[in-house]
C-alpha atoms as a PDB file:
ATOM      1  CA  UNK A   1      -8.900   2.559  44.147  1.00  0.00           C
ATOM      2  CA  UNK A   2      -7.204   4.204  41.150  1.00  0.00           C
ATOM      3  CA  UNK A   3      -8.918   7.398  39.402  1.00  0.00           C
ATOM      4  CA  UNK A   4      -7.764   7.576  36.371  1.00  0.00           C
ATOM      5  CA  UNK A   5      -6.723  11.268  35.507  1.00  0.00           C
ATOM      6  CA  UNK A   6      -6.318  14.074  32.113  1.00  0.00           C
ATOM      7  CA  UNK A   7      -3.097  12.355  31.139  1.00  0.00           C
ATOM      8  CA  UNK A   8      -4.130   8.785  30.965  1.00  0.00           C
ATOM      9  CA  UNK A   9      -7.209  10.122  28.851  1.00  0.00           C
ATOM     10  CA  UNK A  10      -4.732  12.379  27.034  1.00  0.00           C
ATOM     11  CA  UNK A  11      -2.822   9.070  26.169  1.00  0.00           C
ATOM     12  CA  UNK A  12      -5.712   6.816  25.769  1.00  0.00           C
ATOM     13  CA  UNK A  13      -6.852   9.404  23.051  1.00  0.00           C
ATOM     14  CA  UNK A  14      -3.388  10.413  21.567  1.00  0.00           C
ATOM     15  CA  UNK A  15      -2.189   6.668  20.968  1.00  0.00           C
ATOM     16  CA  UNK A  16      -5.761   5.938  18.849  1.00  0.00           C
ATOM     17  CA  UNK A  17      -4.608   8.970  16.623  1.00  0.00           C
ATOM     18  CA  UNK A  18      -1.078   7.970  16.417  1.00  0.00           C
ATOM     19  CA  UNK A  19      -2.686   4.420  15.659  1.00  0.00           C
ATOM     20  CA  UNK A  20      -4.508   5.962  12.264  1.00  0.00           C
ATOM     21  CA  UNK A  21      -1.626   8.289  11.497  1.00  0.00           C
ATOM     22  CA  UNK A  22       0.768   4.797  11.266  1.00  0.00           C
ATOM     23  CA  UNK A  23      -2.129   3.148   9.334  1.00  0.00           C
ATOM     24  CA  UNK A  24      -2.293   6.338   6.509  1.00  0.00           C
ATOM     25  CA  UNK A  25       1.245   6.536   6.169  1.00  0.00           C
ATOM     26  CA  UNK A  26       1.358   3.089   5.514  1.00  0.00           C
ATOM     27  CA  UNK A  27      -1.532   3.126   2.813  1.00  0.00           C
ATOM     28  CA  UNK A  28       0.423   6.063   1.274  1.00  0.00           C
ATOM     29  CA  UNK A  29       3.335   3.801   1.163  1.00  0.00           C
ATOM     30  CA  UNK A  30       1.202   0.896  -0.747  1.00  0.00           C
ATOM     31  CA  UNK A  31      -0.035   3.469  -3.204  1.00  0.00           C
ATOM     32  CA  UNK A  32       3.628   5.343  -3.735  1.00  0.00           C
ATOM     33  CA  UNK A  33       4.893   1.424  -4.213  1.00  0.00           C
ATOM     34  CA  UNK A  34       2.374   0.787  -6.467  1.00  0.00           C
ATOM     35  CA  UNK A  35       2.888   3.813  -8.569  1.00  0.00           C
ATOM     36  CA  UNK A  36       6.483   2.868  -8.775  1.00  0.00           C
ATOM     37  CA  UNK A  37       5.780  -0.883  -9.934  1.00  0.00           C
ATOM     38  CA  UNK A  38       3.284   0.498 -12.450  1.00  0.00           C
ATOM     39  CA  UNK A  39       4.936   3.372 -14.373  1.00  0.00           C
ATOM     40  CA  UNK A  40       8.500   2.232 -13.329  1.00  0.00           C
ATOM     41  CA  UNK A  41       9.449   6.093 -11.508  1.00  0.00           C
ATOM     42  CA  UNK A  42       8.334   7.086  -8.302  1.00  0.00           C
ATOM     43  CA  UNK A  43       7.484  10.780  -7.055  1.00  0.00           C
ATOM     44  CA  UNK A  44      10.318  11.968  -4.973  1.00  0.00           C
ATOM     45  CA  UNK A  45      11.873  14.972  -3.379  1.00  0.00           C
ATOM     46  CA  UNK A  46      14.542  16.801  -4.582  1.00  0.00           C
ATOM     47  CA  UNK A  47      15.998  15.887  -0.850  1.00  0.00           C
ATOM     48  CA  UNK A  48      16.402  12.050  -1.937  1.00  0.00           C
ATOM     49  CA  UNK A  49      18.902  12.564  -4.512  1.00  0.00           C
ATOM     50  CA  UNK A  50      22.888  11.873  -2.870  1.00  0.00           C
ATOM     51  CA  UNK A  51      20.516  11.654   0.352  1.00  0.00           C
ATOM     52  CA  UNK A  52      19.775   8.696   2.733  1.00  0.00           C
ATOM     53  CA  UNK A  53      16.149   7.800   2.933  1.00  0.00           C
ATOM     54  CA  UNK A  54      14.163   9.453   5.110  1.00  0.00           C
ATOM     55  CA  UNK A  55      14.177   6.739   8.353  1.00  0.00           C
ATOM     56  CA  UNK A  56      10.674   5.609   9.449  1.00  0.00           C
ATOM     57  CA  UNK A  57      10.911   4.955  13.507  1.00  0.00           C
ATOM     58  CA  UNK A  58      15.000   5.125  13.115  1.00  0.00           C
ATOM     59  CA  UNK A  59      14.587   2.083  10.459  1.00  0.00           C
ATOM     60  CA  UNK A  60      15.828   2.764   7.202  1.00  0.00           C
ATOM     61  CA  UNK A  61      17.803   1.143   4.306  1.00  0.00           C
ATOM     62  CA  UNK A  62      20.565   3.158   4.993  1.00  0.00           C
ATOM     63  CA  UNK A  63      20.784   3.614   1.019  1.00  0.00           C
ATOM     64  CA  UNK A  64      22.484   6.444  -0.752  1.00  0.00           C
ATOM     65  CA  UNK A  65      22.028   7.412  -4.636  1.00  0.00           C
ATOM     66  CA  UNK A  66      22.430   9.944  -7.085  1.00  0.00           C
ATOM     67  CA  UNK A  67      19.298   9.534  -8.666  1.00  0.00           C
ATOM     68  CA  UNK A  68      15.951   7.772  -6.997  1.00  0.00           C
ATOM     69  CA  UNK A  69      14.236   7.294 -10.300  1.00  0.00           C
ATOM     70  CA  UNK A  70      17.462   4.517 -11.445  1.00  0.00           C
ATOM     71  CA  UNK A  71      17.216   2.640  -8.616  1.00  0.00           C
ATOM     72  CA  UNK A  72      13.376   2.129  -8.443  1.00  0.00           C
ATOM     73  CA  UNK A  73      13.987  -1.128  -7.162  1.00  0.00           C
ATOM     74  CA  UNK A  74      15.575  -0.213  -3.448  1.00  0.00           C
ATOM     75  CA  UNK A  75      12.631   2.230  -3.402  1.00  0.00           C
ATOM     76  CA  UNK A  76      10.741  -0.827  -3.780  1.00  0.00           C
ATOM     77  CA  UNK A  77      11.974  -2.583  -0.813  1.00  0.00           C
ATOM     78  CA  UNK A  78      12.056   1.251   0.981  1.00  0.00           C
ATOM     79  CA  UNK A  79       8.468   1.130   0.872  1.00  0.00           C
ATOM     80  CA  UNK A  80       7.816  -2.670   1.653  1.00  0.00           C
ATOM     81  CA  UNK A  81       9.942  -2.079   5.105  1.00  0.00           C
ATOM     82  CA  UNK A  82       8.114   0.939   5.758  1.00  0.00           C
ATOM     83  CA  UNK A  83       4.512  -0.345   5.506  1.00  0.00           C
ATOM     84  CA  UNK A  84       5.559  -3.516   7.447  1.00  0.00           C
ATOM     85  CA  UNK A  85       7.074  -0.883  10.048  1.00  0.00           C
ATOM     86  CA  UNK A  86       4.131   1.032  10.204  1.00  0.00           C
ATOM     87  CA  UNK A  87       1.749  -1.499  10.365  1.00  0.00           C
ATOM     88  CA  UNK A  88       3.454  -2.847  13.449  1.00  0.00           C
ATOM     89  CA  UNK A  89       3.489  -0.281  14.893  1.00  0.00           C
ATOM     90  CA  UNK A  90       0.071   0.450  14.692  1.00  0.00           C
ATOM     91  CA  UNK A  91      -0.456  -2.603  16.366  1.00  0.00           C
ATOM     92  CA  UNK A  92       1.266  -1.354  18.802  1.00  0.00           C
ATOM     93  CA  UNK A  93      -0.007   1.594  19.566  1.00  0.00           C
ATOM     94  CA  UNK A  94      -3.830  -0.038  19.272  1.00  0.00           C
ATOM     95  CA  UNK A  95      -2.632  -2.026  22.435  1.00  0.00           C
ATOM     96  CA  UNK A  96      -1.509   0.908  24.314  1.00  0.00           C
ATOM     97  CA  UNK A  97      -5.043   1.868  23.675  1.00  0.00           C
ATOM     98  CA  UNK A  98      -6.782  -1.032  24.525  1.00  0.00           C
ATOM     99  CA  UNK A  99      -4.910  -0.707  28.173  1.00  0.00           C
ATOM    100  CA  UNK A 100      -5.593   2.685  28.727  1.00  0.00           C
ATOM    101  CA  UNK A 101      -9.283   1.813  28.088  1.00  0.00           C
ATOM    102  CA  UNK A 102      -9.325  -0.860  30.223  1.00  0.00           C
ATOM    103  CA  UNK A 103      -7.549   0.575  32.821  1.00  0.00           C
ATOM    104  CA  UNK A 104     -10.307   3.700  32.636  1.00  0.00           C
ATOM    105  CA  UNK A 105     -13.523   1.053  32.307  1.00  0.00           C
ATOM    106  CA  UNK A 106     -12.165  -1.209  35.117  1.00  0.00           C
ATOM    107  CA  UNK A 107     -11.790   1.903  37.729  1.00  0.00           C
ATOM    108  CA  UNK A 108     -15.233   3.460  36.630  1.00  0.00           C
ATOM    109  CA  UNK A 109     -16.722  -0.095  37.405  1.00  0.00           C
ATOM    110  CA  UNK A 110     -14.703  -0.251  40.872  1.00  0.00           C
ATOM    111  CA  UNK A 111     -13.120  -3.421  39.453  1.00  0.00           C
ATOM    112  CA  UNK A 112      -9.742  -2.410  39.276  1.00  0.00           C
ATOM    113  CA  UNK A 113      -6.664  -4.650  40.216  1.00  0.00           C
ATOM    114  CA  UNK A 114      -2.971  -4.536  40.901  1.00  0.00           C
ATOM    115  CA  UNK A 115      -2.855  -7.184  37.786  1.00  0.00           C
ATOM    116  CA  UNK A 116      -5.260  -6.938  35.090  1.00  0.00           C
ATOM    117  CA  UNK A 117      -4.828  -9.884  32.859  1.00  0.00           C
ATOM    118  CA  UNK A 118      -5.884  -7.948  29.719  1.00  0.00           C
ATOM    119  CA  UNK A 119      -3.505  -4.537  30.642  1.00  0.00           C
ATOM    120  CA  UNK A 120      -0.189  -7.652  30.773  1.00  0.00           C
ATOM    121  CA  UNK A 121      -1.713  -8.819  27.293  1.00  0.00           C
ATOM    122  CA  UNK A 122      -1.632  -5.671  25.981  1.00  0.00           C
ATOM    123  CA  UNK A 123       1.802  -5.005  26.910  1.00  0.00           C
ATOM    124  CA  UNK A 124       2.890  -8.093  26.365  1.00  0.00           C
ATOM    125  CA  UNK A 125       1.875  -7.222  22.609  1.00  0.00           C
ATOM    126  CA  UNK A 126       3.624  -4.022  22.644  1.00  0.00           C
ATOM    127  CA  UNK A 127       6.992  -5.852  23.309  1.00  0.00           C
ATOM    128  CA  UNK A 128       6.203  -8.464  20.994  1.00  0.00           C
ATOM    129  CA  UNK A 129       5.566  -5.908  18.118  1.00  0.00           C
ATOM    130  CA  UNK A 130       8.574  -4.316  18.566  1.00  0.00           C
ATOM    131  CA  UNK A 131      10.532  -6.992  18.676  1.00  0.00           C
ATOM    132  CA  UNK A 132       8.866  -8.212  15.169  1.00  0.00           C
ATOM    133  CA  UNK A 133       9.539  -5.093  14.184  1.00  0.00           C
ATOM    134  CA  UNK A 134      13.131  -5.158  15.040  1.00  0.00           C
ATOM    135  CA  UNK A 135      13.526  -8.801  12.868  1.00  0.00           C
ATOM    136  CA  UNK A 136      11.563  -7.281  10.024  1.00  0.00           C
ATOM    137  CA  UNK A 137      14.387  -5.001   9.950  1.00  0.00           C
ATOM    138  CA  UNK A 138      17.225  -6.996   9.884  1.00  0.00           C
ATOM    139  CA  UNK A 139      15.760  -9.484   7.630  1.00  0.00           C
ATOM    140  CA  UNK A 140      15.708  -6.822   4.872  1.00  0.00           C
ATOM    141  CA  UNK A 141      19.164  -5.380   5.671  1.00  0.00           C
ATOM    142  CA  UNK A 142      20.626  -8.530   5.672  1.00  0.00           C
ATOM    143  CA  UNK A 143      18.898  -9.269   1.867  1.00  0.00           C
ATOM    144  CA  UNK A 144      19.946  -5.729   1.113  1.00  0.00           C
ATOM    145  CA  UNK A 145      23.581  -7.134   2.300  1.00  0.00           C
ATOM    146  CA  UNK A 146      23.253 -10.330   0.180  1.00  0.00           C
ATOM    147  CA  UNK A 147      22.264  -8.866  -2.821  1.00  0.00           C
ATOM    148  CA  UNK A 148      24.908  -6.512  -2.524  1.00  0.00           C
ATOM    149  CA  UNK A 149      27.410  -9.177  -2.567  1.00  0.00           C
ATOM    150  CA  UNK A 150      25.987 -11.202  -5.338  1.00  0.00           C
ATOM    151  CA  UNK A 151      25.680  -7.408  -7.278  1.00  0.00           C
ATOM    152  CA  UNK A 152      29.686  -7.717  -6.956  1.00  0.00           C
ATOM    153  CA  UNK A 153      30.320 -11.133  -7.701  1.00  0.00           C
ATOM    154  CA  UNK A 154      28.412 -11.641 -10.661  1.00  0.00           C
ATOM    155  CA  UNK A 155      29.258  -7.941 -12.372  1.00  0.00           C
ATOM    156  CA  UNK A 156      25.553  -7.346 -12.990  1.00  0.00           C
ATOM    157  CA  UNK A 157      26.430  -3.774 -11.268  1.00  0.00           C
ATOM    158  CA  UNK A 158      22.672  -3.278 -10.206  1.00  0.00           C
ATOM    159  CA  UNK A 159      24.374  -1.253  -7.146  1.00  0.00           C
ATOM    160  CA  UNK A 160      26.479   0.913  -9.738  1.00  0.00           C
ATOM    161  CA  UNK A 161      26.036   4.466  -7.861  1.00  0.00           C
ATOM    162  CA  UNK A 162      24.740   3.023  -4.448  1.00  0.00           C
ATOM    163  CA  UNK A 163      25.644   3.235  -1.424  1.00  0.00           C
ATOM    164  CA  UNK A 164      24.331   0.848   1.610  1.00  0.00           C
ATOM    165  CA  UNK A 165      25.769   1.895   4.691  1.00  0.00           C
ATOM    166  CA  UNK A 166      25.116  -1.529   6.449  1.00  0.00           C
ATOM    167  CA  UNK A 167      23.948   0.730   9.760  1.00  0.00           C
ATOM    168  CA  UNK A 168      20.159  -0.915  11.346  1.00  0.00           C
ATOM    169  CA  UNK A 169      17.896   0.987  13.854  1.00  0.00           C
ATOM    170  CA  UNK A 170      16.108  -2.225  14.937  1.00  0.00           C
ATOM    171  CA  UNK A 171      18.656  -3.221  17.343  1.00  0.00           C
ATOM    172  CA  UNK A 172      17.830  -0.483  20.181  1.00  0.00           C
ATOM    173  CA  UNK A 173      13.684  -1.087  19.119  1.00  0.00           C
ATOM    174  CA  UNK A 174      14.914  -4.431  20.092  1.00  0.00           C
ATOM    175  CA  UNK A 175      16.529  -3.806  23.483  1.00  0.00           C
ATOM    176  CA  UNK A 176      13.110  -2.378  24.042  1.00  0.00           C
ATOM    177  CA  UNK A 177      10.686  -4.899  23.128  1.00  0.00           C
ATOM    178  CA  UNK A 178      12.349  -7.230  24.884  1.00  0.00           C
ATOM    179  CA  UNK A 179      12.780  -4.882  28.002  1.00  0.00           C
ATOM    180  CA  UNK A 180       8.951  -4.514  27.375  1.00  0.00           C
ATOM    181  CA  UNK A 181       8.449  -8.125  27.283  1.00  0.00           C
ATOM    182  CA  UNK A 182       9.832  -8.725  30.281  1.00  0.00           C
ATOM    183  CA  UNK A 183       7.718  -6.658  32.258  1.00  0.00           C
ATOM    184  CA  UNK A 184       5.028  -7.841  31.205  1.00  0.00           C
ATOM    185  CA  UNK A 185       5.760 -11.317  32.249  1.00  0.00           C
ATOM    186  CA  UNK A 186       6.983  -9.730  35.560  1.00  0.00           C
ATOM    187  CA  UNK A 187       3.256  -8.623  35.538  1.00  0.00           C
ATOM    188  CA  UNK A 188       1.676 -12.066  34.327  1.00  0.00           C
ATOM    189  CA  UNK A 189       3.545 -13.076  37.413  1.00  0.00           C
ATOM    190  CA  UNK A 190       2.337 -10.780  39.797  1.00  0.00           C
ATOM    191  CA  UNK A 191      -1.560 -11.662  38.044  1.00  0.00           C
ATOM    192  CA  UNK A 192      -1.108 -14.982  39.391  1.00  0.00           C
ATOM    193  CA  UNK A 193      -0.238 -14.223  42.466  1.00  0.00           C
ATOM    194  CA  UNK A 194      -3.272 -11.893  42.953  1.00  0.00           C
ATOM    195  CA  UNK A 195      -5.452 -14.738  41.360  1.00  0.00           C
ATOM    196  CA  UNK A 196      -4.321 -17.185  44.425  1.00  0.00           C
ATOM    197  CA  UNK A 197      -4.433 -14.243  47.145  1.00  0.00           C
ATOM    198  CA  UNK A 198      -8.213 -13.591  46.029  1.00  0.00           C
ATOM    199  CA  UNK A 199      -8.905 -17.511  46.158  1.00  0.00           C
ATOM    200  CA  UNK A 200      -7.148 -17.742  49.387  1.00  0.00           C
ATOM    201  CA  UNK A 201      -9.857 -14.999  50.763  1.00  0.00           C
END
């Protein structure tokens, strides 16, 4: 039987706080967007002017400016993809929780299996997220793209002093998801198999 040890308490633990920390940065986000849509200027460091944004999990819109407070509007959507992110996220992290915890509860009750069938939901949800995560990401450079292109087109020169670098951090968060996903089915299949070796006995 499995004893579950400092570190997977350690992790249990850490992954709750991380959880909270993703949920407060993301209501920080809500209120900074909200300022912004109210009073039309947002708050920001000195460090955001002819600066890229500061990247939230390696996402970011990859948008350059001179001056934050003209282009309230890619702030906007800054914000929007960063409470989406984090929110994921936290998601995320609440499942790597929920395993630990059930990984801890199921050896204290001497009820612990190879295959747990709510540890391969869990993780299952893990690689989900981040692949949701990943899309949420491209959606929003791609309209960043678009707009871009109509922005030249029609002369309206709402991009006048911006720079979108076109670069996306979703793609390796999507590698992973689905690298996570399919472990986890590996483990739904190996659930099964424990399910028919326990009916067998």
């Amino acid at each position: 039987m499995y004893e579950t040890n400092k570190v997977d308490t350690f992790i249990r633990y850490a992954a709750k706080v991380c959880e909270w920390l993703n949920i407060i940065a993301a209501l920080w986000l809500l209120l900074l967007m909200l300022f912004l849509g109210v009073f039309g200027s947002m708050p920001c460091p000195a460090t955001f002017s002819n600066d890229k944004l500061p990247s939230i999990y390696g996402f970011t819109l990859d948008a350059t400016f001179a001056t934050a407070t003209q282009h309230k509007w890619i702030l906007y959507w800054y914000t929007l993809e960063g409470i989406l992110i984090l929110l994921v996220f936290a998601f995320a992290l609440r499942n790597l929780h929920d395993a630990f915890k059930t990984m801890q509860s199921e050896s204290d009750e001497h009820e612990a299996t190879p295959f747990s069938s709510a540890i391969t939901k869990n993780i299952h949800s893990i690689g989900v997220c981040l692949i949701v995560a990943a899309v949420i990401d491209f959606i929003i450079d791609a309209s960043m793209g678009a707009l871009a292109g109509w922005d030249a087109a029609s002369g309206y020169d709402i991009m006048d002093g911006v720079d979108i670098d076109g670069e996306s951090g979703g793609f390796t968060w999507l590698v992973i998801g689905l690298l996570i996903f399919c472990i986890a089915r590996i483990l739904r299949y190996g659930e099964q198999l424990q399910r028919e070796h326990d009916e067998l006995i």
